[in-house]
Protein backbone atom coordinates (compact mmCIF):
# COMPACT_ATOMS: atom_id res chain seq x y z
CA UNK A 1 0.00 0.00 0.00
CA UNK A 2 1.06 3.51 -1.00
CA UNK A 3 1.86 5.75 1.96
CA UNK A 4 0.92 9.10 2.09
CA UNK A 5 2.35 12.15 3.88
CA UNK A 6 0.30 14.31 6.01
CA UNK A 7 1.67 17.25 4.03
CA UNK A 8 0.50 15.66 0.70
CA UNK A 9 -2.91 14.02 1.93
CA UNK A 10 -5.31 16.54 0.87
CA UNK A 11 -4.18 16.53 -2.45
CA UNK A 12 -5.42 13.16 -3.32
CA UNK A 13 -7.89 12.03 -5.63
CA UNK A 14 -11.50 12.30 -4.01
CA UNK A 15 -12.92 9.61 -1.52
CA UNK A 16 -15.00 8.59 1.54
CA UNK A 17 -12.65 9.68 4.35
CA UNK A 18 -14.31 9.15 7.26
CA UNK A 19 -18.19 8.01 7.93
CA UNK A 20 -20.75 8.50 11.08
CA UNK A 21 -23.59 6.61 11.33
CA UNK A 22 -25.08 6.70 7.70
CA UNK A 23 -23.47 10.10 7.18
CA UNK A 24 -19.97 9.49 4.95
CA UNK A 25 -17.08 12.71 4.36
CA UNK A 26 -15.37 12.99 1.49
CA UNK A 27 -11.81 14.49 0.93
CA UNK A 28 -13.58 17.23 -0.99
CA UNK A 29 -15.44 18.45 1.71
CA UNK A 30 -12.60 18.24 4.48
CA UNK A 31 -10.44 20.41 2.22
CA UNK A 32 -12.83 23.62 1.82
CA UNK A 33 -13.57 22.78 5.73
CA UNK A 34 -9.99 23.22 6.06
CA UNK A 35 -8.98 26.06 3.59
CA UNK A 36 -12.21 28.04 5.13
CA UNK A 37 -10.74 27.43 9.24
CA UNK A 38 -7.42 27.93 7.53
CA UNK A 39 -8.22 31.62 6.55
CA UNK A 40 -9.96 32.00 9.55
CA UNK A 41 -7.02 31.41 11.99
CA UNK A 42 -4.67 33.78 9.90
CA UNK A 43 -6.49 36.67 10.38
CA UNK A 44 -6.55 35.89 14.08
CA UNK A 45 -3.60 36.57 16.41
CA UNK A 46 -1.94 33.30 18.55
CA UNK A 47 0.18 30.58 17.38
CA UNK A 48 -0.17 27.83 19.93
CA UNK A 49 -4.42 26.57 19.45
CA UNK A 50 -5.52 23.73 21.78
CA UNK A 51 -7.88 21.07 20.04
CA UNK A 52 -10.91 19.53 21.54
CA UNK A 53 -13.17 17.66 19.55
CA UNK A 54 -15.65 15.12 20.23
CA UNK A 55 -15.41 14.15 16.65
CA UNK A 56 -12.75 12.58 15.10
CA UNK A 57 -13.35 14.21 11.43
CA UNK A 58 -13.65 17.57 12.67
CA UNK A 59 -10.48 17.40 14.82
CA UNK A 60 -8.38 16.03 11.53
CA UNK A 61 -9.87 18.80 9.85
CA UNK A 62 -8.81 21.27 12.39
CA UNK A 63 -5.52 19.78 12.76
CA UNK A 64 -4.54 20.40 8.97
CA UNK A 65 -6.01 23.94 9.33
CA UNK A 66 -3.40 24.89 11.97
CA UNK A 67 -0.97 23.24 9.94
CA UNK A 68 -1.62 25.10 6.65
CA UNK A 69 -2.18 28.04 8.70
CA UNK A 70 1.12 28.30 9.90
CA UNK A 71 -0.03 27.85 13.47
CA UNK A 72 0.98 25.00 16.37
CA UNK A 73 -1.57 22.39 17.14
CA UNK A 74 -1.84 21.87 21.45
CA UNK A 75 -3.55 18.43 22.34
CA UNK A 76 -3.97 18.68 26.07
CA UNK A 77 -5.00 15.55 26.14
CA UNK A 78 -8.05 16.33 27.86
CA UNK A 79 -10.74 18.89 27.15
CA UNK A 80 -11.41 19.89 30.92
CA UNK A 81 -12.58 23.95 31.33
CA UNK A 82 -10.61 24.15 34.97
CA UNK A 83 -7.05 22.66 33.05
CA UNK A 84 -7.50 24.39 30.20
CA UNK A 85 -7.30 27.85 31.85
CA UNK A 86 -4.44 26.50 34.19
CA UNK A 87 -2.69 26.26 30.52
CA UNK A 88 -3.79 29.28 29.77
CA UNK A 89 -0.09 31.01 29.39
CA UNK A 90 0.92 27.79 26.90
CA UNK A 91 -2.31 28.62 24.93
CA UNK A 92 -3.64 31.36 22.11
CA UNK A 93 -7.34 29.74 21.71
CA UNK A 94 -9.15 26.66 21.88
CA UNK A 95 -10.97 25.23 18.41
CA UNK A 96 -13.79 22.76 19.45
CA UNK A 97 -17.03 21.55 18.69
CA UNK A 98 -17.99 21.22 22.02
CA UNK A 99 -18.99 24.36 24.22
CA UNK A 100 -16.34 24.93 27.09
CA UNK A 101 -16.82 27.78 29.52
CA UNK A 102 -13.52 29.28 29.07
CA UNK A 103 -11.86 32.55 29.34
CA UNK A 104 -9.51 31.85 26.29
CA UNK A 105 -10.56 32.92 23.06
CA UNK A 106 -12.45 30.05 21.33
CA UNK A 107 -13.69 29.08 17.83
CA UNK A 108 -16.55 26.97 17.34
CA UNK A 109 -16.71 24.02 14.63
CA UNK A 110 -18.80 25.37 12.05
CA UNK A 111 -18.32 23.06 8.90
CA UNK A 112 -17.55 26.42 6.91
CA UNK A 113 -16.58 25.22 3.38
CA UNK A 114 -14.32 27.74 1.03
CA UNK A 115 -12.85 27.80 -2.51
CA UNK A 116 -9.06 28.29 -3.15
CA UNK A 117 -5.32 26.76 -3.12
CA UNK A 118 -3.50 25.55 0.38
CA UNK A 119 -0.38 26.80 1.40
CA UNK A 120 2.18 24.66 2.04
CA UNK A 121 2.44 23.09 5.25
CA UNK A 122 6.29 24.43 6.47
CA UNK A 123 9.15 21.89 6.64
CA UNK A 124 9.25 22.15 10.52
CA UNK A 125 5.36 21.52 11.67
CA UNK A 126 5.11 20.32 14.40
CA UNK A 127 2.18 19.33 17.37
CA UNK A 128 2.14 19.84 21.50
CA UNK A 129 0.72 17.15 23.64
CA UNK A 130 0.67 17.09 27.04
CA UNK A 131 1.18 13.63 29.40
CA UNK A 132 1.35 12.86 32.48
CA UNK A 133 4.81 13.69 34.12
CA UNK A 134 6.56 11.68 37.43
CA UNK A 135 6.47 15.16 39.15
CA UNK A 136 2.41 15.84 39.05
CA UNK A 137 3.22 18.75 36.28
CA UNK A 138 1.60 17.73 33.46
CA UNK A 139 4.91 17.27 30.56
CA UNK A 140 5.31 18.91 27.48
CA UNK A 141 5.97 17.13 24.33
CA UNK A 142 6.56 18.68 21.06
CA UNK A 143 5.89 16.01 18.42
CA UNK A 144 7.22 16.52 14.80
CA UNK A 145 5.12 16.11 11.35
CA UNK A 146 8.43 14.24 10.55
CA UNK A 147 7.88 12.17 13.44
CA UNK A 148 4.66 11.19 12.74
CA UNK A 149 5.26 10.40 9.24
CA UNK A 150 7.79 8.01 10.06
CA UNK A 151 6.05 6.29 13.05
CA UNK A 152 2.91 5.93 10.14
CA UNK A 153 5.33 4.18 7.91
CA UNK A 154 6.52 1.91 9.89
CA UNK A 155 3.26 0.44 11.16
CA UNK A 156 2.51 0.14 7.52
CA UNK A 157 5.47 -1.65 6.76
CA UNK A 158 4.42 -3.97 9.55
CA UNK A 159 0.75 -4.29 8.72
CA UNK A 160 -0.13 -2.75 5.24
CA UNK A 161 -1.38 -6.26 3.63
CA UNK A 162 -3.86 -6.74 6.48
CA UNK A 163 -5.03 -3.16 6.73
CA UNK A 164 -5.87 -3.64 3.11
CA UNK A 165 -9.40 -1.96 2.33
CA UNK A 166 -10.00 -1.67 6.18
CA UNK A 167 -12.29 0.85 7.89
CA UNK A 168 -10.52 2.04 11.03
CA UNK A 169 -12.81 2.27 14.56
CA UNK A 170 -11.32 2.64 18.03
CA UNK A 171 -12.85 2.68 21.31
CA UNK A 172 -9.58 4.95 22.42
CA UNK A 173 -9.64 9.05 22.02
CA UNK A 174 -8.15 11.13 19.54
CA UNK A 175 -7.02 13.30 22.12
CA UNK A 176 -4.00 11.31 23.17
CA UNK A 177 -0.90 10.42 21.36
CA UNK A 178 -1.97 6.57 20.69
CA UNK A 179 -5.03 7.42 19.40
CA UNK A 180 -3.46 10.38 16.98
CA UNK A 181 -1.04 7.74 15.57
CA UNK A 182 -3.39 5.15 15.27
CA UNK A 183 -7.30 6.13 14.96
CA UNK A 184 -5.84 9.17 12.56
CA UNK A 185 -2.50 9.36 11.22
CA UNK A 186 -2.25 5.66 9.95
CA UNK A 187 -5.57 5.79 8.27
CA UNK A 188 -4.75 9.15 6.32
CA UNK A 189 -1.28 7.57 5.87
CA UNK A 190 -2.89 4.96 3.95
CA UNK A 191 -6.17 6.07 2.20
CA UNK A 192 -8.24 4.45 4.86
CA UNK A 193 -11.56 5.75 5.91
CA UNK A 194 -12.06 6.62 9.92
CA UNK A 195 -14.71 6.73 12.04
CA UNK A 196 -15.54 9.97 13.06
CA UNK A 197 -17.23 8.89 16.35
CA UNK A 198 -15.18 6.73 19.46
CA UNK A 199 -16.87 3.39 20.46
CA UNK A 200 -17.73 3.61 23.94
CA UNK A 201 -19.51 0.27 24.69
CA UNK A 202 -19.85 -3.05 23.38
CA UNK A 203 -23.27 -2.75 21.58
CA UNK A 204 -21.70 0.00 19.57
CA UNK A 205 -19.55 -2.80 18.14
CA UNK A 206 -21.94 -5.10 17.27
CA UNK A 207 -23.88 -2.59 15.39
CA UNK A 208 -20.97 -2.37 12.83
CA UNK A 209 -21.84 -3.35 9.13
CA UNK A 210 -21.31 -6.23 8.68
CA UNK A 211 -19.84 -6.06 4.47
CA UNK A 212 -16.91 -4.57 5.78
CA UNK A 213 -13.73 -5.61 7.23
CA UNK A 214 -12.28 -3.55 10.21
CA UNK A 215 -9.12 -2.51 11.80
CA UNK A 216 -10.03 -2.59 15.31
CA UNK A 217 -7.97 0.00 17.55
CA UNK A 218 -8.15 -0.51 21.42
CA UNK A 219 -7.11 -0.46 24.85
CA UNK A 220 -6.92 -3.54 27.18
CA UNK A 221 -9.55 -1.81 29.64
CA UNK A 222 -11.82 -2.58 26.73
CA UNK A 223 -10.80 -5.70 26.00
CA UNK A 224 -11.12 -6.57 29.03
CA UNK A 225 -14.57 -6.06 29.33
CA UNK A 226 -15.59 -7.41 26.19
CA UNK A 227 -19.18 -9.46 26.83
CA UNK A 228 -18.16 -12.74 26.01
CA UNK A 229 -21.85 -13.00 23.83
CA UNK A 230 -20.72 -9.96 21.71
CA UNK A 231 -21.44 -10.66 17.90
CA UNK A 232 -18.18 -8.78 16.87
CA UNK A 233 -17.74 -7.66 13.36
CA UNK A 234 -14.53 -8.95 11.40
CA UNK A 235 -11.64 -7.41 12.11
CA UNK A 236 -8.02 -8.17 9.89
CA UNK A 237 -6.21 -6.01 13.02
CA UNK A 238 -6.73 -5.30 16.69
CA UNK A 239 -4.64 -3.34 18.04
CA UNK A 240 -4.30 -2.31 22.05
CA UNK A 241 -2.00 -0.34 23.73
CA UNK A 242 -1.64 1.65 26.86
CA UNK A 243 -1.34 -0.97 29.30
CA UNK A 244 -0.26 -4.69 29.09
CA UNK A 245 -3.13 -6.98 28.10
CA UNK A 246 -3.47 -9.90 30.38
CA UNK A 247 -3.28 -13.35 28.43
CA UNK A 248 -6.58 -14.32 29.63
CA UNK A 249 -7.91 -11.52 28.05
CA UNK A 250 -6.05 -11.47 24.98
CA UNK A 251 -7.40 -15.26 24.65
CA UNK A 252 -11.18 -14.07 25.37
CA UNK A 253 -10.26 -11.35 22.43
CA UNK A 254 -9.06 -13.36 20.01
CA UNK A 255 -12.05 -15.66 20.43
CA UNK A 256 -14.50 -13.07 20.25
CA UNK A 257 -12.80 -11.46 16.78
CA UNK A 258 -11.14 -14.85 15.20
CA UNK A 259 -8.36 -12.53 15.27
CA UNK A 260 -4.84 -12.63 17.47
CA UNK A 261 -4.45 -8.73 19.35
CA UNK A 262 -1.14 -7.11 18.33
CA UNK A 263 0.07 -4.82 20.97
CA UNK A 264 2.03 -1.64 21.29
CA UNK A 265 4.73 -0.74 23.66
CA UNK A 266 5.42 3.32 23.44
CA UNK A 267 4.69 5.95 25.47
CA UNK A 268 4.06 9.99 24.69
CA UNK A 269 7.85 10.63 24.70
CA UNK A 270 8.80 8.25 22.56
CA UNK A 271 6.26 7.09 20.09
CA UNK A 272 5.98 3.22 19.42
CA UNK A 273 9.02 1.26 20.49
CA UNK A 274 8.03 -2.30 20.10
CA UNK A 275 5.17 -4.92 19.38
CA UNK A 276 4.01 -8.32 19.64
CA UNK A 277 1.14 -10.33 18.87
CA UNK A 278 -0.74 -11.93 21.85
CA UNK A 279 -0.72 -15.37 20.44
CA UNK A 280 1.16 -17.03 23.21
CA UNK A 281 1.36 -15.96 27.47
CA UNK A 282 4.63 -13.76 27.90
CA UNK A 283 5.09 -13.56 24.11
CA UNK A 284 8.06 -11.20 23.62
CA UNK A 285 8.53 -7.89 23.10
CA UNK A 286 10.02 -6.81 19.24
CA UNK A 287 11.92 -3.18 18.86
CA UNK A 288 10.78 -1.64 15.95
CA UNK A 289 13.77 -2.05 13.25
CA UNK A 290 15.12 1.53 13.48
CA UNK A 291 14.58 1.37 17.83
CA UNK A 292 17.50 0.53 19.91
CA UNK A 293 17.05 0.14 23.98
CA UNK A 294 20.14 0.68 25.90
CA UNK A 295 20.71 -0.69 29.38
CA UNK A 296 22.47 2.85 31.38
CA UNK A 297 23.50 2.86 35.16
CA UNK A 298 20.08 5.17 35.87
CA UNK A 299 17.62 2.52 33.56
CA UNK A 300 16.75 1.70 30.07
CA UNK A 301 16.76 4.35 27.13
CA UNK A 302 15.53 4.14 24.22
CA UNK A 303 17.20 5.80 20.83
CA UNK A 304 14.86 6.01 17.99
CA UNK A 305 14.98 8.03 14.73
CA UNK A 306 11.44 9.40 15.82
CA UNK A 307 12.99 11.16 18.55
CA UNK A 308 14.02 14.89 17.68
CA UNK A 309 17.45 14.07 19.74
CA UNK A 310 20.36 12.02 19.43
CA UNK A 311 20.89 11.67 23.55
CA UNK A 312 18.04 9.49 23.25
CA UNK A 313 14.88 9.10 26.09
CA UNK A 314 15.32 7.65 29.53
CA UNK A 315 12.37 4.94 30.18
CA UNK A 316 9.71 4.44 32.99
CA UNK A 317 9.73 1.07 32.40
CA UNK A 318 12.18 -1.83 34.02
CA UNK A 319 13.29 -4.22 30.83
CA UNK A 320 14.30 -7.95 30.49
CA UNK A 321 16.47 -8.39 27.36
CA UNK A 322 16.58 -11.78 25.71
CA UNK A 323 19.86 -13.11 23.90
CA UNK A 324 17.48 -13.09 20.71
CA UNK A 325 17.13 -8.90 21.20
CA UNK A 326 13.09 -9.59 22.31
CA UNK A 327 12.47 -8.38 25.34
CA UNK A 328 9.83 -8.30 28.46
CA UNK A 329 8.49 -5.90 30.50
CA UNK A 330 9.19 -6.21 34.05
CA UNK A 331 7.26 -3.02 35.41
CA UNK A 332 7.20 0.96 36.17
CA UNK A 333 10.18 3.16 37.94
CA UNK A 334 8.23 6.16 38.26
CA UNK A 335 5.47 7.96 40.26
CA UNK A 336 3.00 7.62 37.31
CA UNK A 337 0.88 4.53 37.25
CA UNK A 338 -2.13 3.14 34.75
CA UNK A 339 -5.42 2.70 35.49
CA UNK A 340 -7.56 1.29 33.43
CA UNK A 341 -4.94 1.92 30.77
CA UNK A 342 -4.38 5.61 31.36
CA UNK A 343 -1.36 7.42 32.69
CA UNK A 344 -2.61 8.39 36.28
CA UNK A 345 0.12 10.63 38.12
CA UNK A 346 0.27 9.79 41.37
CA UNK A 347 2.14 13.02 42.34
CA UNK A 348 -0.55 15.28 40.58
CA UNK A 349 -3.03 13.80 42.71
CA UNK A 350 -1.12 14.72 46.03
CA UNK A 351 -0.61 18.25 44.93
CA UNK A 352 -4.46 18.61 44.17
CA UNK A 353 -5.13 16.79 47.30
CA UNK A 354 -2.66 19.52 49.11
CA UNK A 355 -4.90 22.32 48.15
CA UNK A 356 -8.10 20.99 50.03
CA UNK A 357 -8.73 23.24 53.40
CA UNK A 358 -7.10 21.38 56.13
CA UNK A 359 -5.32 18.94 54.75
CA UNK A 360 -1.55 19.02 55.84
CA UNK A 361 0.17 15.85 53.60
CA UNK A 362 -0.76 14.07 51.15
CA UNK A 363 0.14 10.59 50.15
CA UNK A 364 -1.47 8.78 46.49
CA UNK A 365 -0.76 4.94 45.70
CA UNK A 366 -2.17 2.73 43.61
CA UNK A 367 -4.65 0.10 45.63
CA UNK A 368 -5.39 -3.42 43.75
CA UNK A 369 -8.93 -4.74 44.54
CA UNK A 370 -10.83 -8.04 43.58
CA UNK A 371 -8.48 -7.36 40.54
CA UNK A 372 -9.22 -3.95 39.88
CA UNK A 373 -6.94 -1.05 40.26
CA UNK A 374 -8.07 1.99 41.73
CA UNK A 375 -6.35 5.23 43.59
CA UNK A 376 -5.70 5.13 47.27
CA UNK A 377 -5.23 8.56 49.40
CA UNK A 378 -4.08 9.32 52.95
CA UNK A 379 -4.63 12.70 54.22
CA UNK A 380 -2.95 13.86 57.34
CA UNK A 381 -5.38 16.33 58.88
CA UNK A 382 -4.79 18.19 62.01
CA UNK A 383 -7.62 16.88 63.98
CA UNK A 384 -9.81 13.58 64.44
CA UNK A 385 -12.93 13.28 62.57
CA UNK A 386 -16.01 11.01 63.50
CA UNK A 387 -17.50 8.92 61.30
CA UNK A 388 -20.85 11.54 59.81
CA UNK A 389 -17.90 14.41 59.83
CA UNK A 390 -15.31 12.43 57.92
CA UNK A 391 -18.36 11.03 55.31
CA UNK A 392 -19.16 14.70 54.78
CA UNK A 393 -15.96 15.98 54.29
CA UNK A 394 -15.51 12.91 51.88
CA UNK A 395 -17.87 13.78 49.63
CA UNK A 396 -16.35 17.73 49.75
CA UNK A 397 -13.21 16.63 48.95
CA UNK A 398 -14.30 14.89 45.36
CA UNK A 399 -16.25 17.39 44.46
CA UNK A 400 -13.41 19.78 44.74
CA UNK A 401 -11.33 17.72 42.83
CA UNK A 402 -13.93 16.83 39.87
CA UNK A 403 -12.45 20.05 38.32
CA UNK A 404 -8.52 18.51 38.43
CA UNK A 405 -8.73 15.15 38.47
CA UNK A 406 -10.28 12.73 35.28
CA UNK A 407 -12.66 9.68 36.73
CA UNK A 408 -9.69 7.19 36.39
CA UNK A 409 -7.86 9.52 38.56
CA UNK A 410 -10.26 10.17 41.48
CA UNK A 411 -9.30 8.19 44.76
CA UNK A 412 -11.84 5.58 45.74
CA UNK A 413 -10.06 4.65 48.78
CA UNK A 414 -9.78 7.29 51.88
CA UNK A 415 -7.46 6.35 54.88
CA UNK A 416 -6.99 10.10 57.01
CA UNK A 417 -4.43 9.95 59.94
CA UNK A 418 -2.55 12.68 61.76
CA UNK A 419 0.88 12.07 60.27
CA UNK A 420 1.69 9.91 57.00
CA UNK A 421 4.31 7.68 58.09
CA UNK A 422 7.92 7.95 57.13
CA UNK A 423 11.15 5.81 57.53
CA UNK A 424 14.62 7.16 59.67
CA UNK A 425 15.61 8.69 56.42
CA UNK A 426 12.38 11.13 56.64
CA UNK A 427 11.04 9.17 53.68
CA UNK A 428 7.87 7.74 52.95
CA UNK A 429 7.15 4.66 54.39
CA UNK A 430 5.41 3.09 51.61
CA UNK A 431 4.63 -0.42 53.47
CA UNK A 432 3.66 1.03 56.25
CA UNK A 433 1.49 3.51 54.40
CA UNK A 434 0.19 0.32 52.01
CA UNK A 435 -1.09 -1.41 55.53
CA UNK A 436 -3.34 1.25 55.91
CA UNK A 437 -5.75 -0.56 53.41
CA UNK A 438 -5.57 -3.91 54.27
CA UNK A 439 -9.09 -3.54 55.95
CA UNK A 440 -11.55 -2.89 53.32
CA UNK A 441 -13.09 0.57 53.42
């Protein structure tokens, strides 16, 4: 299969794009969309535009129209009012088709269509995304249309026969670097049409039509809770990434599709660094041909050619090489954990947890339950509470927080005390602090 740049993908011959419901887009349309937001944004001030779309389509669009405009596309990775003003000193506007009660200026998806040629999109575009950082300060990462190409030609080089006249769905957001790559770039990359709207539950797969084969991109939370009487549609890929995929489930998924998952290893940082296909338990991990991981006195790092740097990135992630150059994954170094297959920092919790009247410390951990993970939180607070106070000031508490935190990220276990314990060395004393839950509560 032929693979397109981004730079050169409006300029194809016409086609179905994208579809929603019965509705289908064609490359036509999305490039007057684009050329008319295009002129728009020139004539406005700003260079740096967050994006927050429900809709897949109308973010793409959007995306190119920053691009041709000359402008820097911001994925925050979230599309929360209370964060987005916190960015507001990173940020120029917001484009959505959403409403968001913001004090940044804000343009409104309109589907305006215009007449005329595209610039250019410059040698050096490039995209912002924000991730979750070890320090609770949400990281910056530049990504580079270069970048992106590359990663998009690699995954066809790795899957092109089987994405062959494929219609691409994903139960995974747009708004976050796996679902960019995969929901969006590799489907303009190669002429495939998306679908504008996330799947959210399993019914929405089963309503698929049923004349078409499907690329299928995912997360193991969703796999996970696939119903095992789910008539799924037929899928040539599934792909899940963001978490590893226990083998039970991978089994359930590959009975359900009558079709082996593939996983992704990557992160924000770094863009994909290896795969495998969940055909066996512990199947090892394969570098993409161009990725090399390094074994350094401090961790693992990985040097890739989609990294903008020749030093290379420093992993979260503890590796197991093989003699064969596979490897395993043998768990996280850092503060930032996953829950149900999203980066959850545990340190950005604390410091929201630090502004709530009264509380003194703050410790976050990650609590595993009837084999479920879920965030655990120990306040110190300067006084006792009975049981009615403490339930009220519970409830308080997460509704201060709904404004920070995402649902994945809210604690769901409470332990207060009147000092967090800590070891000789003025440390936390994470056992010590992990006993607090052993009674249920």
């Amino acid at each position: 299969m032929k693979v397109v740049s981004i730079r050169d993908w409006l300029a194809a011959p016409d086609r179905v794009v994208a579809w929603q419901g019965q509705q289908q887009h064609w490359l036509s349309e999305m490039r007057q969309q684009v050329l008319a937001l295009m002129e728009t944004l020139q004539r406005l001030p700003g260079q740096h535009w967050a994006l927050c779309f429900d809709n897949s389509y109308h973010f793409t669009a959007a995306l190119l129209a920053l691009w041709h405009a000359g402008k820097t596309p911001v994925i925050p990775g979230h599309c929360r009012a209370a964060q987005l003003e916190e960015m507001a000193d990173q940020l120029d506007g917001v484009i959505s088709d959403m409403p968001l009660a913001v004090s940044l200026p804000q343009l409104r998806w309109d589907g305006a269509l215009a007449l005329g040629e595209l610039p250019a999109i410059a040698e050096d575009a490039a995209l912002v995304l924000f991730t979750s950082g070890s320090t609770g300060t949400p990281r910056r990462v530049v990504k580079s249309l270069r970048a992106l190409d590359l990663e998009a030609q690699w995954l066809a080089e790795l899957w092109a026969d089987r994405l062959q006249q494929c219609y691409v769905i994903a139960s995974v957001s747009h708004q976050h670097l796996y679902g960019l790559t995969f929901r969006i770039v590799l489907p303009m990359a190669l002429s495939l049409p998306l679908a504008a709207q996330q799947i959210f539950y399993g019914e929405q797969l089963a309503d698929q039509r049923r004349d078409r084969r499907y690329a299928f991109i995912s997360s193991p939370a969703f796999l996970r809770r696939l119903d095992p009487a789910l008539d799924a549609p037929s899928c040539a890929l599934i792909v899940s990434a963001g978490g590893a995929l226990p083998w039970a489930d991978a089994q359930h998924a590959q009975h359900a599709f009558e079709c082996a998952v593939d996983e992704i290893y990557g992160s924000t940082e770094t863009g994909v660094i290896g795969w495998r296909c969940a055909q066996a338990e512990n199947a090892p991990w394969h570098c993409f041909p161009p990725v090399k991981l390094v074994q350094q006195e401090a961790g693992w790092r990985v040097f890739s050619a989609l990294l903008d740097t020749p030093e290379g990135w420093p992993l979260d992630d503890r590796i197991v090489q093989q003699p064969s150059g596979t490897f395993q994954l043998a768990g996280r170094q850092d503060r930032v954990v996953k829950i149900e297959d999203k980066r959850v920092s545990l340190s950005e919790i604390e410091r929201r947890l630090l502004t709530l009247p009264g509380v003194e410390d703050a410790a976050a951990l990650a609590i595993q339950r009837h084999g479920r993970q879920a965030i655990g939180v120990v306040l110190a607070l300067p006084d006792t509470l009975d049981a009615a106070t403490l339930t009220q000031r519970k409830k308080q508490w997460k509704i201060a927080l709904q404004p920070w935190l995402e649902p994945v990220a809210m604690p769901r276990y409470w332990r207060v005390v009147n000092a967090i314990p800590v070891t000789a060395q003025s440390k936390r004393a994470w056992p010590q602090i992990e006993e607090l839950f052993d009674v249920a509560g």
